[in-house]
Protein backbone atom coordinates (compact mmCIF):
# COMPACT_ATOMS: atom_id res chain seq x y z
CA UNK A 1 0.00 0.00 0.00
CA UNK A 2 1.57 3.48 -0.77
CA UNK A 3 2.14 5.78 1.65
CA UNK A 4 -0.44 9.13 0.94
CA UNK A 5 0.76 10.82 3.97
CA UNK A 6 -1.83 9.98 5.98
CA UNK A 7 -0.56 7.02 8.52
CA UNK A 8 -0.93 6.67 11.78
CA UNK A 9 1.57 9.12 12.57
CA UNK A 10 0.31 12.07 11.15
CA UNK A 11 -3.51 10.73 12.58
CA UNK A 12 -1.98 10.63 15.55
CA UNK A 13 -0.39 14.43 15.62
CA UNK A 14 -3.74 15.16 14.15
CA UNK A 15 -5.48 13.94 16.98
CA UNK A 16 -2.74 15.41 19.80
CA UNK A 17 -3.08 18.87 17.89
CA UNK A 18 -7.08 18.63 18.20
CA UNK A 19 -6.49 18.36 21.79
CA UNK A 20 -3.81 20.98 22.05
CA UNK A 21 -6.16 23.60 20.35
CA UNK A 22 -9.80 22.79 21.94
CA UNK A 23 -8.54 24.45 25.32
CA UNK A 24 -7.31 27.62 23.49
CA UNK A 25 -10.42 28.04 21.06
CA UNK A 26 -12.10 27.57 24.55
CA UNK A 27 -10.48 30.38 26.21
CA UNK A 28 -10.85 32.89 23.38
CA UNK A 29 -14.37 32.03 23.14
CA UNK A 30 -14.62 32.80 26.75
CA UNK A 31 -12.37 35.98 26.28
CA UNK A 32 -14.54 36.99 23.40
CA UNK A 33 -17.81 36.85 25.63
CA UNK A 34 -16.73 38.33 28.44
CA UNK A 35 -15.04 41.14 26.32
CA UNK A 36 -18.55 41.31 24.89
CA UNK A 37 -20.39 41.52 28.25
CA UNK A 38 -18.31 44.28 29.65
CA UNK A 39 -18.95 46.29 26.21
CA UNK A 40 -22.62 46.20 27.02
CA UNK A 41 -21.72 47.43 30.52
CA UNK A 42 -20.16 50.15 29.21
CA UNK A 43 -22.54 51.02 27.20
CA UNK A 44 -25.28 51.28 29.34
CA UNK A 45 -23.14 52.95 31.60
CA UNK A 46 -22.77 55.68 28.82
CA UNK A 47 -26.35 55.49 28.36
CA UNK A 48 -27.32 55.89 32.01
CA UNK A 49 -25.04 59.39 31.81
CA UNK A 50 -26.81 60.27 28.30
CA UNK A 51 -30.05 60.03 30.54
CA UNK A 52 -29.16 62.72 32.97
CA UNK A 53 -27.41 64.60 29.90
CA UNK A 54 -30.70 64.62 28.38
CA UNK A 55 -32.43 65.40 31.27
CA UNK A 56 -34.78 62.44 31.01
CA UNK A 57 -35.52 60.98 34.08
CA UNK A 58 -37.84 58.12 33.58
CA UNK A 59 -34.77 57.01 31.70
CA UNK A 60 -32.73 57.53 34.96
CA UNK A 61 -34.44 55.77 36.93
CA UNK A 62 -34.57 52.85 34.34
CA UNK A 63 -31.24 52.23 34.93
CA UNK A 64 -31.16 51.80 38.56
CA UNK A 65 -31.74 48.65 40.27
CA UNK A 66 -34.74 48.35 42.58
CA UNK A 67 -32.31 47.70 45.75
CA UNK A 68 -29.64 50.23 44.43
CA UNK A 69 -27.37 52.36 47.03
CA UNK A 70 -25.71 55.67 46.14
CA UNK A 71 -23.28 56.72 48.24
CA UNK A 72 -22.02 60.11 48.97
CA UNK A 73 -22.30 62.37 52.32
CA UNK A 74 -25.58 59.69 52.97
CA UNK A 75 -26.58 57.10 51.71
CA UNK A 76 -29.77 56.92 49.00
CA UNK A 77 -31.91 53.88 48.67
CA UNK A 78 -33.91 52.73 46.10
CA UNK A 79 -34.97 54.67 42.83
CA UNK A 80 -37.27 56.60 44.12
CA UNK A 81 -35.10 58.45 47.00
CA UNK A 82 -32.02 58.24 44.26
CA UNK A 83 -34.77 59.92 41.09
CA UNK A 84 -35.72 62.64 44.23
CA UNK A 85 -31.91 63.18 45.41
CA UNK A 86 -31.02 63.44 41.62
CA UNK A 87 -33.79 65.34 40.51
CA UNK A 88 -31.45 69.16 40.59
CA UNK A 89 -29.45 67.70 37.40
CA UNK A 90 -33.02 67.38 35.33
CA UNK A 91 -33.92 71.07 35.96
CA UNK A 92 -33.42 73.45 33.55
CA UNK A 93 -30.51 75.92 34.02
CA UNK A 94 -29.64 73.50 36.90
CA UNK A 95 -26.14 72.19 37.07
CA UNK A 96 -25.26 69.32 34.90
CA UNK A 97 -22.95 66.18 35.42
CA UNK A 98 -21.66 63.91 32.73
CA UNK A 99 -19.53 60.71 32.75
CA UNK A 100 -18.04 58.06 30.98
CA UNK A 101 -16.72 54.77 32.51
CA UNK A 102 -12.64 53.98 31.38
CA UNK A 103 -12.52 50.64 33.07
CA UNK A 104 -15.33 48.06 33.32
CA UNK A 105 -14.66 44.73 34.79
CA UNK A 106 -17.18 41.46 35.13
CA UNK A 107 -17.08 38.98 37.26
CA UNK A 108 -16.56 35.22 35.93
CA UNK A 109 -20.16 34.35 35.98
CA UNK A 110 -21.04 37.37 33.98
CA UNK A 111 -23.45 38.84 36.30
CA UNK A 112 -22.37 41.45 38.29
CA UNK A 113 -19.97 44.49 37.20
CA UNK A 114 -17.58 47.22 38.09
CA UNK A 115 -17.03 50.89 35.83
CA UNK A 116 -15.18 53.62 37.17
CA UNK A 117 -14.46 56.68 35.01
CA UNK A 118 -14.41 60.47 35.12
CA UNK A 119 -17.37 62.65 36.11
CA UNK A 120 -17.82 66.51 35.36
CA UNK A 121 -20.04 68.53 36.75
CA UNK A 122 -20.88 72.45 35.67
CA UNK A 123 -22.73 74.63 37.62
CA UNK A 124 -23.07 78.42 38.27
CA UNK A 125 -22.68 80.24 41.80
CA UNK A 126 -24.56 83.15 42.93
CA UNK A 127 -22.92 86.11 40.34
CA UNK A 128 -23.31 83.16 37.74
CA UNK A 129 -20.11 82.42 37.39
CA UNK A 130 -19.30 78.75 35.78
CA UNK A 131 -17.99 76.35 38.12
CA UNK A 132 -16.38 72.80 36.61
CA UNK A 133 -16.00 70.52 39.02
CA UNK A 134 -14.27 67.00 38.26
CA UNK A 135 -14.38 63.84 39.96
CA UNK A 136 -14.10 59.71 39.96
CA UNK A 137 -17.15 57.42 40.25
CA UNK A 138 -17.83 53.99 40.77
CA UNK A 139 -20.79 52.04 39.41
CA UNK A 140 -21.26 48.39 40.50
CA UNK A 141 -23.77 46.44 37.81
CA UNK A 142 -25.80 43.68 38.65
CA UNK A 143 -27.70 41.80 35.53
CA UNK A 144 -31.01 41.29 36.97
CA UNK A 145 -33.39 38.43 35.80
CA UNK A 146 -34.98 39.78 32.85
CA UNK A 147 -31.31 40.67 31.54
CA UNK A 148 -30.88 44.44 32.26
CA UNK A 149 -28.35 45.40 33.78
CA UNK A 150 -28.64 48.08 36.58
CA UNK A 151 -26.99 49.91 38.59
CA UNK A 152 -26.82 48.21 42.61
CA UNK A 153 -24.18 50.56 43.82
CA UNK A 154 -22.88 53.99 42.64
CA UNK A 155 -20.08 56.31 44.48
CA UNK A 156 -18.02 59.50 43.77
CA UNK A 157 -15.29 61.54 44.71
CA UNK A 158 -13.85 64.84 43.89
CA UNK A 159 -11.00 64.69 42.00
CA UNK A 160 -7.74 66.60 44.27
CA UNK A 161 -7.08 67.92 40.65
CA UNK A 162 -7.72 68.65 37.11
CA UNK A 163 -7.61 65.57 35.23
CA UNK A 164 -5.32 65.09 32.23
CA UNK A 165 -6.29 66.25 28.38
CA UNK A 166 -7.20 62.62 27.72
CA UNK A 167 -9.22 62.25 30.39
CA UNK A 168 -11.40 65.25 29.84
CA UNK A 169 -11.18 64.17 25.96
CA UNK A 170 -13.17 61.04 27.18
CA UNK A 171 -16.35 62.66 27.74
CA UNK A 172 -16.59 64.59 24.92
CA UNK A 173 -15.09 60.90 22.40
CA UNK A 174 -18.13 59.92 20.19
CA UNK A 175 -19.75 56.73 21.59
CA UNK A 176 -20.06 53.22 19.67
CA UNK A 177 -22.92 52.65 21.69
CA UNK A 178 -26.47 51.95 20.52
């Protein structure tokens, strides 16, 4: 019989190679998800901000999970007391806040979420001057049962300077998002 090349040698790399790349085309499968579920956290982390930047807050409070907690001098629970606390930012010629997450991370099981970005906020004081104050915050994501995600925990701080131009470049960077 002649030899075409295709013994049991060469079956048998075949096979070892199968099992050599199953694992790999496993993991980037899994990379590829995950990279994909933390997209659509940051998305709807820009789109949460695009609610308050279009001052619509039945969108707000869309976003926010039933048994949310925003933290800041006290502590907010629930949409209703976090829609109330928020409600200055959806008044016109009220001061305005925007943000945009730079990091999100999700857990292994895909269900719960971290973003953290930059936050601006303008306002005017008394003789109507502008004031631009920046800061950090920190959104935690949970994906609730009908597949939302929402927001279960949110918390800022003041920045203890101006950020950098890329920073501020970030809020103002067209989005990719929906």
């Amino acid at each position: 019989m002649p030899n075409d090349g295709n013994g049991p040698a060469k079956r048998a790399t075949m096979q070892g190679m199968k099992t050599h790349w199953i694992p790999v085309l496993v993991l980037l499968g899994l990379s590829t998800a995950s990279a994909d579920v933390a997209d659509e956290v940051r998305c709807r982390e820009i789109g949460f901000s695009q609610s308050v930047e279009h001052q619509d807050l039945a969108a707000f409070g869309s976003f926010i999970d039933a048994d949310a907690r925003f933290v800041g001098g006290t502590v907010l629970r629930g949409v209703a007391d976090i829609t109330a606390a928020w409600a200055v930012f959806f008044q016109d010629n009220g001061p305005t806040i925007k943000w945009r997450p730079q990091i999100v991370e999700v857990l292994e099981d895909g269900k719960l979420a971290l973003s953290r970005g930059p936050y601006r906020t303008l306002s005017r004081d008394a003789e109507g001057k502008l004031i631009e104050q920046w800061g950090t915050f920190n959104s935690v994501w949970r994906q609730n049962a009908d597949g939302e995600w929402r927001v279960v925990f949110d918390a800022g701080n003041k920045a203890a300077s101006e950020p950098d131009d890329a920073t501020k470049a970030l809020l103002d960077a067209p989005t990719d998002c929906p």
